[in-house]
C-alpha atoms as a PDB file:
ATOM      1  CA  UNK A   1      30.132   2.977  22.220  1.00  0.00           C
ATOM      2  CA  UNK A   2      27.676   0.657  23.792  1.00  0.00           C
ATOM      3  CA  UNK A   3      24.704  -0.719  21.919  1.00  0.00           C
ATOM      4  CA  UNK A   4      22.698  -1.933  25.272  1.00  0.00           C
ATOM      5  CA  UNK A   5      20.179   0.794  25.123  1.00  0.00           C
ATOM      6  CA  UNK A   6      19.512   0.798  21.416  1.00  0.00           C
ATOM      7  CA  UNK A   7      19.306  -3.187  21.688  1.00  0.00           C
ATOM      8  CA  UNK A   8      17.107  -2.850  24.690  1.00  0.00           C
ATOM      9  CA  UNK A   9      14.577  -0.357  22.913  1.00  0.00           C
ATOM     10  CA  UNK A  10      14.276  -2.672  19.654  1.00  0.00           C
ATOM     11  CA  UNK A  11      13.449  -5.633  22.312  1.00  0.00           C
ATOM     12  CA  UNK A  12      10.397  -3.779  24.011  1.00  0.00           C
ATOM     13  CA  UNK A  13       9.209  -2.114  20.111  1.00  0.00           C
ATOM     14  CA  UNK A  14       9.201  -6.123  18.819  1.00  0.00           C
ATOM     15  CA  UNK A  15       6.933  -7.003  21.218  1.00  0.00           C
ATOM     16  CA  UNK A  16       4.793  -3.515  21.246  1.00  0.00           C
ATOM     17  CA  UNK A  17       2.021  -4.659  18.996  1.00  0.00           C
ATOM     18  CA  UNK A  18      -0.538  -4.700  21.901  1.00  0.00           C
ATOM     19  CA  UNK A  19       0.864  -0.997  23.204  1.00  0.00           C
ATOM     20  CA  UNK A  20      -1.093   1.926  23.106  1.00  0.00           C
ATOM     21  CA  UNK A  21      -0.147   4.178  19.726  1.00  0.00           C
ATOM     22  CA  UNK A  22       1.561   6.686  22.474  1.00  0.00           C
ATOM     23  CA  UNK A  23       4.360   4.261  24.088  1.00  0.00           C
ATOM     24  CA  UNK A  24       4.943   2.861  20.124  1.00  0.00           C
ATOM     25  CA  UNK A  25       5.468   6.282  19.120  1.00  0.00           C
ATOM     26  CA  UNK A  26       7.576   7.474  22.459  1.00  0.00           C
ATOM     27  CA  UNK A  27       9.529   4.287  21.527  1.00  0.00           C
ATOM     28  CA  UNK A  28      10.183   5.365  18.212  1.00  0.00           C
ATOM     29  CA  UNK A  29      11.726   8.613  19.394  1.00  0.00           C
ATOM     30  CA  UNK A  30      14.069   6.956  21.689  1.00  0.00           C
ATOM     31  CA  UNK A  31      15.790   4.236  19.058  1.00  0.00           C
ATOM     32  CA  UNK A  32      15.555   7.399  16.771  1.00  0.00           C
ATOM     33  CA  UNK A  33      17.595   9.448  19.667  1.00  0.00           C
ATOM     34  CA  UNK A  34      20.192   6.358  20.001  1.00  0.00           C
ATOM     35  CA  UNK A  35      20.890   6.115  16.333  1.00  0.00           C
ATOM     36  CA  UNK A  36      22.002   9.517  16.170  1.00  0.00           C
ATOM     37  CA  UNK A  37      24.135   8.933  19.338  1.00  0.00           C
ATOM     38  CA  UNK A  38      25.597   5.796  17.591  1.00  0.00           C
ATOM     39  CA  UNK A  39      26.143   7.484  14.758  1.00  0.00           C
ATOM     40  CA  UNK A  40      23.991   4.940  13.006  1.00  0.00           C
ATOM     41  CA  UNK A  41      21.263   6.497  11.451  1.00  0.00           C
ATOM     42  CA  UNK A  42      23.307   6.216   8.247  1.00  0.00           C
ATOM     43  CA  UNK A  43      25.866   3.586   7.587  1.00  0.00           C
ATOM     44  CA  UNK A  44      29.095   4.175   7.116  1.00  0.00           C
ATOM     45  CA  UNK A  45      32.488   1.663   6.102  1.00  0.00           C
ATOM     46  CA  UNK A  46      33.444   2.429  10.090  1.00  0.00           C
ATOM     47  CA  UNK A  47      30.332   1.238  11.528  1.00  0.00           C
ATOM     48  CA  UNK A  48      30.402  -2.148  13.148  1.00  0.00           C
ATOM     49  CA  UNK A  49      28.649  -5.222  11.914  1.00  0.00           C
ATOM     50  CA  UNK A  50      26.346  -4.954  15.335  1.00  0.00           C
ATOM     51  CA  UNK A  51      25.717  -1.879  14.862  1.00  0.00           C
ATOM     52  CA  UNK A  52      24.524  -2.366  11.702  1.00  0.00           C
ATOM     53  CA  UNK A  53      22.744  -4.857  12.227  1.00  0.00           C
ATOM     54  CA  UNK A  54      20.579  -2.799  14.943  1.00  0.00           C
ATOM     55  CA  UNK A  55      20.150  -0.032  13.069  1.00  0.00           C
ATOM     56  CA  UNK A  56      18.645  -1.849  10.051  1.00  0.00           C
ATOM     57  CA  UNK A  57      16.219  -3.959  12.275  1.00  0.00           C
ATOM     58  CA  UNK A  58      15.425  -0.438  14.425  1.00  0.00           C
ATOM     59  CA  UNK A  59      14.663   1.510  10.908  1.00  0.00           C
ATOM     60  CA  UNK A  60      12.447  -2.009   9.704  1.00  0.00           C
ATOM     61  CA  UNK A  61      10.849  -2.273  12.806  1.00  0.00           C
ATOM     62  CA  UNK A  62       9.937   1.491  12.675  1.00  0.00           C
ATOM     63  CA  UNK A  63       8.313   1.066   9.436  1.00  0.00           C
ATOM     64  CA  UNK A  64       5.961  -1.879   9.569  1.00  0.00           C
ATOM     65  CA  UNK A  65       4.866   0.200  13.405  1.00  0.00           C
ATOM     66  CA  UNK A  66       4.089   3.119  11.192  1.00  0.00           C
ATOM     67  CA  UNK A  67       2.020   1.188   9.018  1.00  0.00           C
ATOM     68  CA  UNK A  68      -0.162  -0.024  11.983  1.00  0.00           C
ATOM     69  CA  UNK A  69      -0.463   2.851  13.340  1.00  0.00           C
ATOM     70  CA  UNK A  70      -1.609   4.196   9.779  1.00  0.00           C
ATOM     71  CA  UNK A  71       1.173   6.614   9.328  1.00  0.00           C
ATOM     72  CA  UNK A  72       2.092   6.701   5.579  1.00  0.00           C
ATOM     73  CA  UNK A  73       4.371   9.490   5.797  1.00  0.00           C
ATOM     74  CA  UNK A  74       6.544   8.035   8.617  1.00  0.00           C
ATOM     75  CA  UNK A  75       6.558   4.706   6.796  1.00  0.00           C
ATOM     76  CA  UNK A  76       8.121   6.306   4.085  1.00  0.00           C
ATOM     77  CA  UNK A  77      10.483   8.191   5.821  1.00  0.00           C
ATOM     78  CA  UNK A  78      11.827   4.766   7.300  1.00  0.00           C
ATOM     79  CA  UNK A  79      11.434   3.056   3.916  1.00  0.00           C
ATOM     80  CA  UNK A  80      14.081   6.525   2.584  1.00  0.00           C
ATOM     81  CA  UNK A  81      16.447   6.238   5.482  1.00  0.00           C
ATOM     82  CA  UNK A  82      16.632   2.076   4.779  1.00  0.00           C
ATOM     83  CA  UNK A  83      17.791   2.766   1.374  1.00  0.00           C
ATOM     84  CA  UNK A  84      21.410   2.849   2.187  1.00  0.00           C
ATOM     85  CA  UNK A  85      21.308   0.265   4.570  1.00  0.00           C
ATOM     86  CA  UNK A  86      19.511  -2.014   1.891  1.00  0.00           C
ATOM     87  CA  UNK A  87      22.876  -1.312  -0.771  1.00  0.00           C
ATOM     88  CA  UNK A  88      24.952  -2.893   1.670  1.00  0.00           C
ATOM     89  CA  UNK A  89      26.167  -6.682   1.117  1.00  0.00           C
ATOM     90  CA  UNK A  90      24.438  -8.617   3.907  1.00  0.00           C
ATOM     91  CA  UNK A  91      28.039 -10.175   4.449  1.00  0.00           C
ATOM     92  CA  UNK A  92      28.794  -6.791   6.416  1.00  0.00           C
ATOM     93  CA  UNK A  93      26.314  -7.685   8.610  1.00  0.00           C
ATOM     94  CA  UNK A  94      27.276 -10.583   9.627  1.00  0.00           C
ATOM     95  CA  UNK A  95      29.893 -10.712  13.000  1.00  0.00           C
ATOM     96  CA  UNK A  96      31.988 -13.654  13.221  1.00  0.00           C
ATOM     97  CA  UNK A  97      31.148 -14.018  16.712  1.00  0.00           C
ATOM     98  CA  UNK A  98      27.693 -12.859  16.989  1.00  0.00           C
ATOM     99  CA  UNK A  99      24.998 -15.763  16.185  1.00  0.00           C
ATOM    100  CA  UNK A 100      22.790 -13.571  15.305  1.00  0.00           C
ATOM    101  CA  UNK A 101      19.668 -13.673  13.245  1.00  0.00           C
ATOM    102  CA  UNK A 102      20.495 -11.245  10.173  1.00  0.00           C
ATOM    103  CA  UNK A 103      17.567 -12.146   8.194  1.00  0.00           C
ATOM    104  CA  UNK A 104      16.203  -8.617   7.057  1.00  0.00           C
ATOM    105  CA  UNK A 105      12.639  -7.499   6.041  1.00  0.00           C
ATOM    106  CA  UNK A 106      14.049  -5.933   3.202  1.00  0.00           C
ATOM    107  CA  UNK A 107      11.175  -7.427   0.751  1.00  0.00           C
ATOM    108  CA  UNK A 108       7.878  -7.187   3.078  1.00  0.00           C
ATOM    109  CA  UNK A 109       9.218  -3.265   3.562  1.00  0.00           C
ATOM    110  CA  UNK A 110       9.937  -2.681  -0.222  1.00  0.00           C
ATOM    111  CA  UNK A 111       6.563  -4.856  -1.292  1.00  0.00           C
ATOM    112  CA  UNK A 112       4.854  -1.929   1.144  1.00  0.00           C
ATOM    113  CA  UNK A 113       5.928   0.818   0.111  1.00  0.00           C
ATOM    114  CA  UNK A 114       5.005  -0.360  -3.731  1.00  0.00           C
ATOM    115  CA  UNK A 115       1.546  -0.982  -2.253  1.00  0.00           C
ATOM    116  CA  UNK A 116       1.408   2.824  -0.624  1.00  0.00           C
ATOM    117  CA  UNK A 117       2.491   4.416  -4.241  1.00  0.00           C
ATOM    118  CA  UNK A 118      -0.754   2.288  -5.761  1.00  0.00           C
ATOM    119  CA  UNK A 119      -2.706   3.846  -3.010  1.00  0.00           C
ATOM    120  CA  UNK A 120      -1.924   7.199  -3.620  1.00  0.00           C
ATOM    121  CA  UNK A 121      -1.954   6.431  -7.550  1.00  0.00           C
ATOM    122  CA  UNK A 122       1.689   7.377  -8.145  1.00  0.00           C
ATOM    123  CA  UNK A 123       2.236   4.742 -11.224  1.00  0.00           C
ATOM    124  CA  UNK A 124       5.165   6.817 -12.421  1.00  0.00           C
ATOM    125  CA  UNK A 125       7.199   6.438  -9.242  1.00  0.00           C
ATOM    126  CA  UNK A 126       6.080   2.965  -8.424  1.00  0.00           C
ATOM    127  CA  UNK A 127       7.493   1.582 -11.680  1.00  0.00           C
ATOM    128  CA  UNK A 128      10.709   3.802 -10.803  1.00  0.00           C
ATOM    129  CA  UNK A 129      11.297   1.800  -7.836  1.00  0.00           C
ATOM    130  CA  UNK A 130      10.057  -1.495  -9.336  1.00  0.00           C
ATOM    131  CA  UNK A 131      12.361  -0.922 -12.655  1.00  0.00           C
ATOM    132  CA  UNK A 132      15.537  -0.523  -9.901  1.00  0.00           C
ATOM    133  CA  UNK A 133      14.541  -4.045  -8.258  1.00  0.00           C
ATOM    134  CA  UNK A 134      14.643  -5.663 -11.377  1.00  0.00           C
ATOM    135  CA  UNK A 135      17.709  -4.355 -12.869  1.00  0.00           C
ATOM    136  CA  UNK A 136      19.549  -5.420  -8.913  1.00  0.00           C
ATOM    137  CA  UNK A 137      17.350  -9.062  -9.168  1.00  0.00           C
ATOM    138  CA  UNK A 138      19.211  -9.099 -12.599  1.00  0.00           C
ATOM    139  CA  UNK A 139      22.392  -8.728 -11.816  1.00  0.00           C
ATOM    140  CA  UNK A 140      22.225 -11.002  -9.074  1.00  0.00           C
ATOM    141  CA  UNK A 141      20.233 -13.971 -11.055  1.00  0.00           C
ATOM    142  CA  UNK A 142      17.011 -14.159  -9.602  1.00  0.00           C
ATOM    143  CA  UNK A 143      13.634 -12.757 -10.438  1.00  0.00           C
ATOM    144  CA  UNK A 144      11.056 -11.063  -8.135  1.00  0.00           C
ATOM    145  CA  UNK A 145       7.981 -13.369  -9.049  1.00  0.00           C
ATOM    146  CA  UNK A 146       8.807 -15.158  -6.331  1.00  0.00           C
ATOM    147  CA  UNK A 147       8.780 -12.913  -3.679  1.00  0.00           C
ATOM    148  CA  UNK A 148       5.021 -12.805  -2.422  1.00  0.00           C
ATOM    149  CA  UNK A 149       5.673  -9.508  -0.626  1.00  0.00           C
ATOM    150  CA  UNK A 150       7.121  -7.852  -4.370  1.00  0.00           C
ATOM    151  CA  UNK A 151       4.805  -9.473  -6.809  1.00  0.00           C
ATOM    152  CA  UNK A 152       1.614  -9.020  -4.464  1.00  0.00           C
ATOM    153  CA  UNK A 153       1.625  -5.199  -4.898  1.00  0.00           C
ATOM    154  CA  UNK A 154       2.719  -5.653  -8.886  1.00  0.00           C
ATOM    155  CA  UNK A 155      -0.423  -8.252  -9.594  1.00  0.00           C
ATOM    156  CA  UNK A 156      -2.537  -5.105  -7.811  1.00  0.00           C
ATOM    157  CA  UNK A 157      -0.793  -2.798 -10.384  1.00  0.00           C
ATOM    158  CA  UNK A 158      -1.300  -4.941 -13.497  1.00  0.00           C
ATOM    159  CA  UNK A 159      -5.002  -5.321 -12.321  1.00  0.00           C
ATOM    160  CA  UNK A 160      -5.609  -1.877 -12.214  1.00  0.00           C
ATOM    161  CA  UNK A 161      -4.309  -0.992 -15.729  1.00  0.00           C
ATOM    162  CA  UNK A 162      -6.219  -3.560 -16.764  1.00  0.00           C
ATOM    163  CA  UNK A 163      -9.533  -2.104 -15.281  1.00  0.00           C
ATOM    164  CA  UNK A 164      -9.824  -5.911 -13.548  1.00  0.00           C
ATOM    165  CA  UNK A 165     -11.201  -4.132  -9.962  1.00  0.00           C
ATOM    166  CA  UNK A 166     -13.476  -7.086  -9.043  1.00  0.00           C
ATOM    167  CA  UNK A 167      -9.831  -8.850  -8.924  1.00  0.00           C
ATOM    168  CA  UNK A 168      -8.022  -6.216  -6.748  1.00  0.00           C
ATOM    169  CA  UNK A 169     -11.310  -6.221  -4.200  1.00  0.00           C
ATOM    170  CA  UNK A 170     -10.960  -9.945  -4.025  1.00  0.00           C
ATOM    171  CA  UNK A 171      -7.306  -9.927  -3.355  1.00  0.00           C
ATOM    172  CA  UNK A 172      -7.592  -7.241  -0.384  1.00  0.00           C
ATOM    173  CA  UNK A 173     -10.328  -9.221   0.800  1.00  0.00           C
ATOM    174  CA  UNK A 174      -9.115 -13.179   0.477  1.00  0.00           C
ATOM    175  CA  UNK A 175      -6.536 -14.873   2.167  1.00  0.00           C
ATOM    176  CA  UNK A 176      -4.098 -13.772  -0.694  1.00  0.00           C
ATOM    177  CA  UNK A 177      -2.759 -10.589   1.211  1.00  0.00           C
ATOM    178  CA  UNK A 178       0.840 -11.383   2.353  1.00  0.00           C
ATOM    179  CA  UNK A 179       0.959 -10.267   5.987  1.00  0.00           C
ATOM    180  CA  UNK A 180      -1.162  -8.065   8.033  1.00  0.00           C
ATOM    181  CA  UNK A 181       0.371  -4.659   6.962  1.00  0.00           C
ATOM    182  CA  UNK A 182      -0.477  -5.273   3.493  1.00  0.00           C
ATOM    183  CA  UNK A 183      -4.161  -5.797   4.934  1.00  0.00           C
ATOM    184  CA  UNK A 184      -4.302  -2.029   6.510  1.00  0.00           C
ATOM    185  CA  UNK A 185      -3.948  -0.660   2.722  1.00  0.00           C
ATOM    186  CA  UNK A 186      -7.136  -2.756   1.916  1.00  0.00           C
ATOM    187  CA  UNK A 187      -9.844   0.301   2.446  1.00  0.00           C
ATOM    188  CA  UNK A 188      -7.598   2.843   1.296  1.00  0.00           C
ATOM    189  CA  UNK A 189      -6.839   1.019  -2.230  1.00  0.00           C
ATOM    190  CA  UNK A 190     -10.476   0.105  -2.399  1.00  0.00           C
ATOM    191  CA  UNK A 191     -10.966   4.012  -2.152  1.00  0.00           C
ATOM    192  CA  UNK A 192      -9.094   4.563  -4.918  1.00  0.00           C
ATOM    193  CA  UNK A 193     -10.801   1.688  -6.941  1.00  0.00           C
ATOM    194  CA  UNK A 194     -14.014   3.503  -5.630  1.00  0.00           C
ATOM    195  CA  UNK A 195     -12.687   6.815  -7.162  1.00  0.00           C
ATOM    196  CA  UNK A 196     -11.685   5.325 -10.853  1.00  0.00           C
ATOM    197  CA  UNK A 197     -15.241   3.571 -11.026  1.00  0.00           C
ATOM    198  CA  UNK A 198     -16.455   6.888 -10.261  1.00  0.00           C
ATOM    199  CA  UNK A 199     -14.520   8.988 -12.656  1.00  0.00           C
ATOM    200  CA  UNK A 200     -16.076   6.219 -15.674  1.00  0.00           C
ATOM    201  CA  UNK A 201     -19.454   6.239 -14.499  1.00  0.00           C
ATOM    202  CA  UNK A 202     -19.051  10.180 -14.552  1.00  0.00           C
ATOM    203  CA  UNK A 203     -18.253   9.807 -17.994  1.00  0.00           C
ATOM    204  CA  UNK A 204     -20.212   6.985 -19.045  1.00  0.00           C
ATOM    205  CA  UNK A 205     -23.517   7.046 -17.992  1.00  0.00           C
ATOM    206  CA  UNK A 206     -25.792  10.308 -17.335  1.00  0.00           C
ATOM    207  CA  UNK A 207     -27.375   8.395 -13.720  1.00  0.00           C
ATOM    208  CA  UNK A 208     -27.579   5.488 -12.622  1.00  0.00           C
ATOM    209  CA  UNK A 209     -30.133   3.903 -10.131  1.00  0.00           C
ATOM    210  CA  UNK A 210     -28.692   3.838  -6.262  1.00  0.00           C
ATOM    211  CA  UNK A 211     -28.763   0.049  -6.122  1.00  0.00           C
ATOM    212  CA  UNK A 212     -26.806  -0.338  -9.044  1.00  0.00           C
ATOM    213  CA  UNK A 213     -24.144   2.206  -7.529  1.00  0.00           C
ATOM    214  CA  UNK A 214     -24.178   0.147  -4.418  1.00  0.00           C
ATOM    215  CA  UNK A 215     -22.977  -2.721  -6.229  1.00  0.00           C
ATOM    216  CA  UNK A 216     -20.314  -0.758  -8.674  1.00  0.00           C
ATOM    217  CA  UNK A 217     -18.974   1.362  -6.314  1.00  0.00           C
ATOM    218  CA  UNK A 218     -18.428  -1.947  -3.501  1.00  0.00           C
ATOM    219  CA  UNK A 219     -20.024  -0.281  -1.180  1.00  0.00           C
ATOM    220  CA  UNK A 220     -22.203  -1.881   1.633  1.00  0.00           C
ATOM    221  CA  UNK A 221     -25.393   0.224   1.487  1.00  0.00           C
ATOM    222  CA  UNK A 222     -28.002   2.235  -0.464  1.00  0.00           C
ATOM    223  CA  UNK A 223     -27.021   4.979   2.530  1.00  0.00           C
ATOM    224  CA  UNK A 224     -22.957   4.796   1.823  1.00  0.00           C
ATOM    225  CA  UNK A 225     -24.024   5.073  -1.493  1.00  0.00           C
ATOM    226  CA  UNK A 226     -25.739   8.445  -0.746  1.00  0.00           C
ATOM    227  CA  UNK A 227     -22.649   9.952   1.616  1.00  0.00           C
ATOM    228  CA  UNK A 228     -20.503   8.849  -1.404  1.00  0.00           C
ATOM    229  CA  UNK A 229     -22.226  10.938  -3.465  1.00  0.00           C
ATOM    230  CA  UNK A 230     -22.653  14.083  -1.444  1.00  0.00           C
ATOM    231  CA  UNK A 231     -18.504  13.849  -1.506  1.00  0.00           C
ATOM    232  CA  UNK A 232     -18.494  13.812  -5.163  1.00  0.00           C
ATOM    233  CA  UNK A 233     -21.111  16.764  -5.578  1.00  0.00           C
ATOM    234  CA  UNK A 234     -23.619  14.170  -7.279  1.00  0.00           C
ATOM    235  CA  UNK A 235     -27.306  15.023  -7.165  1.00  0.00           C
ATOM    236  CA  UNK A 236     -29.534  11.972  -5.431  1.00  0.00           C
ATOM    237  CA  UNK A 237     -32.889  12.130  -6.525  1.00  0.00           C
ATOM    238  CA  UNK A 238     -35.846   9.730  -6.673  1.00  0.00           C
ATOM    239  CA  UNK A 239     -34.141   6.590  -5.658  1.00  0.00           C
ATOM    240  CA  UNK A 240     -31.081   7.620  -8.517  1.00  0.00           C
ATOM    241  CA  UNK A 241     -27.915   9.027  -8.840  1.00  0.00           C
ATOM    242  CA  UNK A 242     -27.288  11.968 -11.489  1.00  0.00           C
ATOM    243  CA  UNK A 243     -24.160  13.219 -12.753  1.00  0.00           C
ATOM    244  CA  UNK A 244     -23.448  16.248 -13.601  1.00  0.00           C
ATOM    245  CA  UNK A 245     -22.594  17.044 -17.203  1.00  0.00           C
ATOM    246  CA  UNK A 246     -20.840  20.428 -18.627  1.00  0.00           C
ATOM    247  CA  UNK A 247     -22.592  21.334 -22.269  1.00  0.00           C
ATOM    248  CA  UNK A 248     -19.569  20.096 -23.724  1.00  0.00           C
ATOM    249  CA  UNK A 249     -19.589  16.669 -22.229  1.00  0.00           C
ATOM    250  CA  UNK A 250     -22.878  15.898 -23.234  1.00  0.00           C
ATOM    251  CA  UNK A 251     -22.633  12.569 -25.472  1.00  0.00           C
ATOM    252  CA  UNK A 252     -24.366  11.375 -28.259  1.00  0.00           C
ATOM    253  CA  UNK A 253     -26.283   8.285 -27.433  1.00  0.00           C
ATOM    254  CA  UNK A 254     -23.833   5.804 -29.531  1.00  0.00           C
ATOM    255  CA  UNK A 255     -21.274   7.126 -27.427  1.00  0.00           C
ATOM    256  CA  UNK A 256     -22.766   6.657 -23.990  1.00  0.00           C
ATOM    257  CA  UNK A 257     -23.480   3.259 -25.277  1.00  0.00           C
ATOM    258  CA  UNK A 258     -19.790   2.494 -26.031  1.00  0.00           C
ATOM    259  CA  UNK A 259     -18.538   4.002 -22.714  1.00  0.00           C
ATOM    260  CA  UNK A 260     -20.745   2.268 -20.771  1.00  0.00           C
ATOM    261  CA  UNK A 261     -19.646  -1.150 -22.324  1.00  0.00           C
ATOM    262  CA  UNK A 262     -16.060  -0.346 -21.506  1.00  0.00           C
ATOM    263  CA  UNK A 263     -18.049  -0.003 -17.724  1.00  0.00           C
ATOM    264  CA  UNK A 264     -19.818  -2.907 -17.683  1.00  0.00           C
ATOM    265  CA  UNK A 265     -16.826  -5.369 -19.154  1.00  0.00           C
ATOM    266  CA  UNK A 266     -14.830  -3.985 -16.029  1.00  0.00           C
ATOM    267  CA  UNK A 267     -16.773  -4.213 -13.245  1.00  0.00           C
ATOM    268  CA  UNK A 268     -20.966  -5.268 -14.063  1.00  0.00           C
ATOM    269  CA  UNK A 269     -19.870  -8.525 -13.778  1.00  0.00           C
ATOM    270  CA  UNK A 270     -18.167  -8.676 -10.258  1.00  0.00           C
ATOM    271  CA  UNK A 271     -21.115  -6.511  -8.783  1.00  0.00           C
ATOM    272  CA  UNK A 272     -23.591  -9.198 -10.082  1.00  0.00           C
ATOM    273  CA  UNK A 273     -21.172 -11.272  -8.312  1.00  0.00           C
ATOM    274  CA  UNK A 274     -21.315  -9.517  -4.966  1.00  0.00           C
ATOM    275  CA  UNK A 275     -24.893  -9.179  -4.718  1.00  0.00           C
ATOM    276  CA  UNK A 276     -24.889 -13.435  -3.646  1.00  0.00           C
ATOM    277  CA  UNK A 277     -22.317 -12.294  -0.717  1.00  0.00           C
ATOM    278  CA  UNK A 278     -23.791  -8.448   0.225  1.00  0.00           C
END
């Protein structure tokens, strides 16, 4: 069964990145519609080495469109149907007579999809994943620390256990983000930095004056600081923010002291930082 359309398709989607989000996604649904004619949408020991070949980059291709186009669920239902692709020795992609590039994305797609589980704060399945690339690194001799597209999202990781957010912000910010993809998951991991400074103030401090939330919370202005707060059910009054506090969170003042070092050693620092650059 010919390939041409399939091959003609993953031509016009590798050089789509100034289409409108309608002819990417129309696209899409073709190569998706020749795959299943192919019979190619999962591998199997009959399939040819071409066809392989063009259904891995189609899948790959799919993926890093879906994460321009902000689509996190349809990046990670390429990311599930690479899977089996991604077990297969690259020798079986490789046709004695093609001359083809078989270089795959394999690592830029994986380091992604690590990077999406950190924005959505699923720690338990992104050390799942990560725990299976290190046991197949392993076996094979090599080590993921140098793979900028792998160890990017597990630096992010280790940062955020650590409570180190000034360092995450400055890594979605700098020149240290791998590729553009990884840059579209700046905002939304900021947001969830955003959220966990929120949850400790919460805890740590009864209020706290706006421009001091500005700085905390990364946020650009006394008036983001206000919509933030109307999204959190805070109370904004007189030029400060107040939390609200059940009866059985209220604190004795040793304690608010101690949480709000824990606070401080996290993040005080970086917003004193910011407020040179802001």
């Amino acid at each position: 069964m010919s390939t041409s359309n399939l091959s003609s398709i993953l031509s016009q989607l590798q050089s789509s990145s100034s289409s409108s989000p309608q002819k990417i996604a129309s696209l899409l649904s073709s190569a998706k519609r020749e795959l299943l004619t192919l019979k190619a949408l999962i591998p199997t020991p009959t399939t040819s080495p071409q066809t392989l070949l063009l259904a891995r980059q189609t899948l790959e291709t799919g993926a890093l469109l879906s994460i321009r186009l902000q689509q996190p669920d349809a990046f990670t239902r390429y990311y599930q149907q690479l899977l089996p692709f991604y077990e297969i020795p690259e020798s079986s992609y490789q046709s004695s007579n093609s001359g083809k590039d078989t270089s795959s994305q394999r690592s830029k797609v994986t380091g992604l999809y690590l990077l999406l589980l950190l924005t959505k704060g699923d720690y338990a399945a992104f050390h799942t994943a990560l725990e299976g690339l290190e046991v197949e690194q392993a076996s094979n001799g090599k080590g993921l620390e140098g793979d900028e597209f792998i160890s990017y999202p597990v630096k992010l990781e280790r940062w955020l256990m650590e409570g180190s957010y000034d360092r995450v912000w400055g890594a979605t910010k700098r020149e240290g983000v791998p590729s553009e993809e990884f840059g579209v998951f700046s905002e939304v991991l900021i947001g969830t930095i955003r959220d966990e400074i929120a949850s400790c103030s919460e805890k740590a401090y009864p209020s706290l004056p706006i421009a001091n939330a500005k700085n905390l919370l990364f946020l650009d202005s006394e008036g983001s600081v206000v919509d933030f707060a109307q999204t959190k059910g805070w109370v904004v009054k007189d030029g400060r923010i107040y939390f609200p506090r059940s009866q059985e969170d209220m604190r004795t003042e040793k304690e608010i002291l101690v949480a709000s070092g824990q606070v401080i050693e996290n993040t005080i620092g970086y917003a004193r930082e910011l407020e040179t650059i802001v």
